[in-house]
C-alpha atoms as a PDB file:
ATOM      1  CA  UNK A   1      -9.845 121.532-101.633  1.00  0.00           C
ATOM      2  CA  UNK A   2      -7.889 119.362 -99.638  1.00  0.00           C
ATOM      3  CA  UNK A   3      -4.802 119.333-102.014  1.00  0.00           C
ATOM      4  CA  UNK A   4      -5.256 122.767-102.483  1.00  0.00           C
ATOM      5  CA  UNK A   5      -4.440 123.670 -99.111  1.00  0.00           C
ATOM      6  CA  UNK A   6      -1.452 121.206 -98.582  1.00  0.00           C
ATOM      7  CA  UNK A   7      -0.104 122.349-101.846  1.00  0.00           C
ATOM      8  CA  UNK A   8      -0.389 126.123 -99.969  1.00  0.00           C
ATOM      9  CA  UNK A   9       1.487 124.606 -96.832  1.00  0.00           C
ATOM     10  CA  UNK A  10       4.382 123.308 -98.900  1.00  0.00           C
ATOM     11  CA  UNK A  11       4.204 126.745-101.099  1.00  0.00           C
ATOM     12  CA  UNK A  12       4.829 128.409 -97.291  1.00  0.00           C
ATOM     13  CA  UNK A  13       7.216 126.005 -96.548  1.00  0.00           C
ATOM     14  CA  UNK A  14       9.276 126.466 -99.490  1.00  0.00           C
ATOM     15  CA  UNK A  15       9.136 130.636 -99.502  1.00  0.00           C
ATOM     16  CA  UNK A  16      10.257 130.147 -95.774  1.00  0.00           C
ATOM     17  CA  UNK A  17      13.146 127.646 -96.679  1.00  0.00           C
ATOM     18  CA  UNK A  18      14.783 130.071 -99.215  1.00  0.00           C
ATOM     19  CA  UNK A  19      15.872 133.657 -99.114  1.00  0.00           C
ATOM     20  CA  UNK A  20      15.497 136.504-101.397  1.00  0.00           C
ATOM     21  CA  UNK A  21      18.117 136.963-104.002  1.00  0.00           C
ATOM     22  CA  UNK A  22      18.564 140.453-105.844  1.00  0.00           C
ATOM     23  CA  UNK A  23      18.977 139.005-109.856  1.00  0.00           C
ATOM     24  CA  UNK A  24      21.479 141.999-110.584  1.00  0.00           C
ATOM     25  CA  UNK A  25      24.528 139.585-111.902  1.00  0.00           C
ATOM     26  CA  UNK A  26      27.600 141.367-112.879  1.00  0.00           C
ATOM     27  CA  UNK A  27      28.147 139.781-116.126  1.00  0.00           C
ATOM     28  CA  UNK A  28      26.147 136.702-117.090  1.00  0.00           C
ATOM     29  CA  UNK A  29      27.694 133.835-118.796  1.00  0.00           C
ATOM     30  CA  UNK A  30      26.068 132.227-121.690  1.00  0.00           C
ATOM     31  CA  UNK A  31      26.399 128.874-122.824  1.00  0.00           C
ATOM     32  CA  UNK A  32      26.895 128.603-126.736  1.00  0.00           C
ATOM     33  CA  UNK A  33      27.684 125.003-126.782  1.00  0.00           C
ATOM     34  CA  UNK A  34      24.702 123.401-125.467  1.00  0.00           C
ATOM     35  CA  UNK A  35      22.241 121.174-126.990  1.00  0.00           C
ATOM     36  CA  UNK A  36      19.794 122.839-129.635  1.00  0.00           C
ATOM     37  CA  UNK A  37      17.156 121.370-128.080  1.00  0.00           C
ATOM     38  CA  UNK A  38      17.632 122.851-125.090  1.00  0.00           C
ATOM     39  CA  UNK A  39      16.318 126.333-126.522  1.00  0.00           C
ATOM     40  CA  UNK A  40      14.067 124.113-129.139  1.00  0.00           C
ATOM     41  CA  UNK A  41      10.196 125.588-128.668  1.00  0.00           C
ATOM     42  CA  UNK A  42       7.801 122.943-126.918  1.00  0.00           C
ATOM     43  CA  UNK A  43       3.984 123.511-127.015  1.00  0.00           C
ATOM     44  CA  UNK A  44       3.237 124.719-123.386  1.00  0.00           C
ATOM     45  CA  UNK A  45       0.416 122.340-121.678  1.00  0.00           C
ATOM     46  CA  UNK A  46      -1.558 121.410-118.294  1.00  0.00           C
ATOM     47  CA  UNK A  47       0.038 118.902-115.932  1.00  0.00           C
ATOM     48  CA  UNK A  48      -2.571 119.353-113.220  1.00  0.00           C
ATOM     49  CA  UNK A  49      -4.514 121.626-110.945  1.00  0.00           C
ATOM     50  CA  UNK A  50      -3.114 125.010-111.383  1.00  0.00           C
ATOM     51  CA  UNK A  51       0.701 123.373-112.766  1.00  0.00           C
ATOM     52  CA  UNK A  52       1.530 124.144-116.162  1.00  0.00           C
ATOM     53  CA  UNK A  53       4.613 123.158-118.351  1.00  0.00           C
ATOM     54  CA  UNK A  54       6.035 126.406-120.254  1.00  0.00           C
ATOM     55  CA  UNK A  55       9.742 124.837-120.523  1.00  0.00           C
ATOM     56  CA  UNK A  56      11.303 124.236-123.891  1.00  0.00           C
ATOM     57  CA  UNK A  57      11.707 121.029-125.631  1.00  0.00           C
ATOM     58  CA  UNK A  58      14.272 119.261-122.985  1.00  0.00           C
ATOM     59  CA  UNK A  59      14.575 122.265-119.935  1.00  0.00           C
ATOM     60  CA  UNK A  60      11.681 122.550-118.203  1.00  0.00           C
ATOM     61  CA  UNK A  61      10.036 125.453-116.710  1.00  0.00           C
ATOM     62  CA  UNK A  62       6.956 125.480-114.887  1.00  0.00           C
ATOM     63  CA  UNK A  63       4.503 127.801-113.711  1.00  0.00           C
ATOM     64  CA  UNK A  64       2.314 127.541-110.746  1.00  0.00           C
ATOM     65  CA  UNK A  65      -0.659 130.063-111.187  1.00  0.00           C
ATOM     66  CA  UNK A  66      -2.733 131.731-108.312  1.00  0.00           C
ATOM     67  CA  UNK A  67      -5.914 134.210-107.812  1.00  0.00           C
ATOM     68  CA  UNK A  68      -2.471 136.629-106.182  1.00  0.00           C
ATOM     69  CA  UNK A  69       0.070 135.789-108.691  1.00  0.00           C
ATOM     70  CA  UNK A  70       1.785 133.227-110.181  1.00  0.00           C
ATOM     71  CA  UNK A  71       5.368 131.304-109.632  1.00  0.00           C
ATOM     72  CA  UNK A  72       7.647 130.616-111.831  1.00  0.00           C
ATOM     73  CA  UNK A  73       9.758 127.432-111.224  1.00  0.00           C
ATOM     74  CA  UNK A  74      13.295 127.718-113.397  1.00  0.00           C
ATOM     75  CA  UNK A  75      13.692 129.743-116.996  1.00  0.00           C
ATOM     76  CA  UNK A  76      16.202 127.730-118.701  1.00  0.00           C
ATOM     77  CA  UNK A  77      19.266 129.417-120.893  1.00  0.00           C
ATOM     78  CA  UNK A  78      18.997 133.066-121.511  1.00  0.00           C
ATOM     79  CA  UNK A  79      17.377 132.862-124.506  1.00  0.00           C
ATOM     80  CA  UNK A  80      14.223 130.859-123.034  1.00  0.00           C
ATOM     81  CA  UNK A  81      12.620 133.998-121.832  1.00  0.00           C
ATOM     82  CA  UNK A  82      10.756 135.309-125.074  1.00  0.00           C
ATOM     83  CA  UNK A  83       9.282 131.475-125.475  1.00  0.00           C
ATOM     84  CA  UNK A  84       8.675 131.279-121.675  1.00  0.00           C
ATOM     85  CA  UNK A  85       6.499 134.552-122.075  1.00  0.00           C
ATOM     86  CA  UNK A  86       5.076 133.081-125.002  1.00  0.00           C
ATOM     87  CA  UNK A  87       4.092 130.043-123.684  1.00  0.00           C
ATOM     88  CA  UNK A  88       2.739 131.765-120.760  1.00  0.00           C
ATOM     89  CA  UNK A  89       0.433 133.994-122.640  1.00  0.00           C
ATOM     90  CA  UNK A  90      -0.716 130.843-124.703  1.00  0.00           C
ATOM     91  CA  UNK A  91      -2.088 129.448-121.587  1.00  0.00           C
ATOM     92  CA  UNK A  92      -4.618 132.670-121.399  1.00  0.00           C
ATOM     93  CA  UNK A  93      -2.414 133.784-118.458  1.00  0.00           C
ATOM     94  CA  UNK A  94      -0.652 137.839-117.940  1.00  0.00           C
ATOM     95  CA  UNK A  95       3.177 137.048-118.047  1.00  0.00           C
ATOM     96  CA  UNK A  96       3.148 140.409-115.731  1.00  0.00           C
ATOM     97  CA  UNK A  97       1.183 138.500-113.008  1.00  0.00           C
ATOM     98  CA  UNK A  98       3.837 136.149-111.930  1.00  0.00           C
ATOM     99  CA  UNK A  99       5.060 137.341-108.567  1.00  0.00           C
ATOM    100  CA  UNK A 100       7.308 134.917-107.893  1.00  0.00           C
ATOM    101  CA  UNK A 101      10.818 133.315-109.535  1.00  0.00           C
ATOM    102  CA  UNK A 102      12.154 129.886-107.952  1.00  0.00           C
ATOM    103  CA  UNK A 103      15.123 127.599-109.487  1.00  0.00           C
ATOM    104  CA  UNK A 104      15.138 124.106-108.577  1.00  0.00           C
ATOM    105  CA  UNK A 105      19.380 124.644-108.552  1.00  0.00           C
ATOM    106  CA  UNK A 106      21.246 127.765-109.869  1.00  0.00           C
ATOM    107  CA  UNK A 107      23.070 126.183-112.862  1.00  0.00           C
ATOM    108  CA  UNK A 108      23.243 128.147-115.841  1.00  0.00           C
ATOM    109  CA  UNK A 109      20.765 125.749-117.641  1.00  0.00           C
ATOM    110  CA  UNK A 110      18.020 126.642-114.832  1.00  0.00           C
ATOM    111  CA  UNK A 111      18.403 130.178-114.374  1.00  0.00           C
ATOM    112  CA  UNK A 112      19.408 131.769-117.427  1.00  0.00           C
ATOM    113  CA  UNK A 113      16.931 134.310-118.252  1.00  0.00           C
ATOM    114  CA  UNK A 114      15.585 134.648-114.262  1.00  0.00           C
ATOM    115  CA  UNK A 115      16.967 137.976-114.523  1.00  0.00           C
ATOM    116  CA  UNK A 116      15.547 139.159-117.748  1.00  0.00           C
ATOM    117  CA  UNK A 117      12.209 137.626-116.789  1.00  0.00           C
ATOM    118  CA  UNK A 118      12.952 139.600-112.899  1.00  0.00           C
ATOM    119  CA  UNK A 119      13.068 142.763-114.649  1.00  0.00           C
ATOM    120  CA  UNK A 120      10.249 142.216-117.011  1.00  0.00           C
ATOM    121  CA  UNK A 121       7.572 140.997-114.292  1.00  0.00           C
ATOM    122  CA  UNK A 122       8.969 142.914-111.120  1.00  0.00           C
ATOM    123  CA  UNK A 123       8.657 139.039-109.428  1.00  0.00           C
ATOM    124  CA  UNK A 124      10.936 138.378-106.117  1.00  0.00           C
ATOM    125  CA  UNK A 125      13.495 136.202-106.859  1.00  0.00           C
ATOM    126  CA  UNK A 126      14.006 133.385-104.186  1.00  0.00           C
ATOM    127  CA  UNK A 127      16.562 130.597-103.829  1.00  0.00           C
ATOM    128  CA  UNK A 128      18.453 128.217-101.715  1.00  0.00           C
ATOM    129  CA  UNK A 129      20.868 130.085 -99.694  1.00  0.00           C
ATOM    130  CA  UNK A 130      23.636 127.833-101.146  1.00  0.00           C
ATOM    131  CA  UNK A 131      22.812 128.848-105.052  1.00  0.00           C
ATOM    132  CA  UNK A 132      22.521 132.319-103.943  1.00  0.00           C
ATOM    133  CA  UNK A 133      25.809 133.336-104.429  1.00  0.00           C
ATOM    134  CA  UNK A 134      26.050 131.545-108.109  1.00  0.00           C
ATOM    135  CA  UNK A 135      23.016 134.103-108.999  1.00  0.00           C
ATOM    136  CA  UNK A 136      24.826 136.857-107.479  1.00  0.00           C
ATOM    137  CA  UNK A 137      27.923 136.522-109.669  1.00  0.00           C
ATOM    138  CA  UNK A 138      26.343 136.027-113.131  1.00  0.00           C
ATOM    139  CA  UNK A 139      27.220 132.113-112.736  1.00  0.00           C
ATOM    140  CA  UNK A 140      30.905 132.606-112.180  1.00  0.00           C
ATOM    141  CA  UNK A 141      31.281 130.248-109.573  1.00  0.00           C
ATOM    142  CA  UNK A 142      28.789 127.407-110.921  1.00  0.00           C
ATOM    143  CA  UNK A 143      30.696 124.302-110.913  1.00  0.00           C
ATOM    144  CA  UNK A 144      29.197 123.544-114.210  1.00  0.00           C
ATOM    145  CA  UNK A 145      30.092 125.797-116.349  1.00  0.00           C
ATOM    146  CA  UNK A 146      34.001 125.438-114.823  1.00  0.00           C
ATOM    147  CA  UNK A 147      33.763 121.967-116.031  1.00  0.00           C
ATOM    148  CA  UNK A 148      32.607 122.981-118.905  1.00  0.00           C
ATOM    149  CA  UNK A 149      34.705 125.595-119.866  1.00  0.00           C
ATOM    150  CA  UNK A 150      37.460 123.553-118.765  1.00  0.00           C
ATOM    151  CA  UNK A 151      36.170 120.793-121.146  1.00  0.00           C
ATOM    152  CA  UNK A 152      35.973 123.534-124.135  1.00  0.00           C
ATOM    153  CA  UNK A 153      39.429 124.422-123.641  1.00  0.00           C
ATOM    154  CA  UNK A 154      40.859 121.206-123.289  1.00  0.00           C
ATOM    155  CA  UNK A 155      38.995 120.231-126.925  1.00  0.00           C
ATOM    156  CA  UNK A 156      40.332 123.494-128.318  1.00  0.00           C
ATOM    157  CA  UNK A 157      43.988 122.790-127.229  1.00  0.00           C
ATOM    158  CA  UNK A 158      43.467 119.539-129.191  1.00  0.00           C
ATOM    159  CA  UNK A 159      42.021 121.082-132.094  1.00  0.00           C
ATOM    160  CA  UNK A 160      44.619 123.249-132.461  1.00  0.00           C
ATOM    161  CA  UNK A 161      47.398 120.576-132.642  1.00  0.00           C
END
């Protein structure tokens, strides 16, 4: 009971430490070039208490289930919604009941179906005030996905020579 009530202190903490972030991006970007396994399915399992593992194969996703709702720590790419859901139903839990979205960072890889999964569940969306504006803009100013898109031109300038 103990660690049930600190975890609840550093729950309070953390929803006090971040703000509320509307998930209405004005275009998303989407990552083609990433590893498969990144969107790979991964059997969904208990790590402890009431913390479960619903990630895929190498981005994890967790969810942190209560008697009022449950959280929802990152999504993954925009595809990892359908297997999220998925996984969270194979637990024996209501995808519907989580009440909650958090992102450990706002990088495309973390985030990318937060605002399918938003609409879906109705959850409030919270983040660090510093990723806020990368989940405002669809993840046009993640420093990421510059590199990476700088990194996918520079391989297609090469390519083409």
């Amino acid at each position: 009971m103990a660690l049930y009530k600190r975890w609840w202190s550093f729950t309070l903490v953390v929803v006090f430490i971040v703000i509320n972030c509307p998930a209405h991006a004005q275009k998303l970007i989407v990552s083609s070039d990433h590893n498969k396994e990144w969107s790979q399915d991964y059997q969904p399992f208990h790590i402890a208490g009431n913390l479960y593992y619903v990630g895929t194969y190498e981005l994890a996703a967790y969810l942190i289930t209560t008697p009022k709702g449950h959280i929802l720590i990152n999504t993954g790419l925009d595809d990892s919604g359908p297997l999220i859901r998925a996984h969270v139903r194979a637990l024996g839990f209501k995808f519907e009941d989580i009440k909650i979205l958090l992102a450990t960072h706002a990088h495309f890889d973390h985030v990318g179906a937060m605002a399918a999964i938003k609409k879906q569940t109705g959850a409030q969306m919270m983040i660090n005030e510093r990723d806020a504006e990368v989940l405002a803009d669809g993840g046009n100013s993640d420093y990421v996905l510059d590199e990476l898109e700088k990194a996918y031109q520079k391989s297609c300038q090469h390519h083409n020579h």
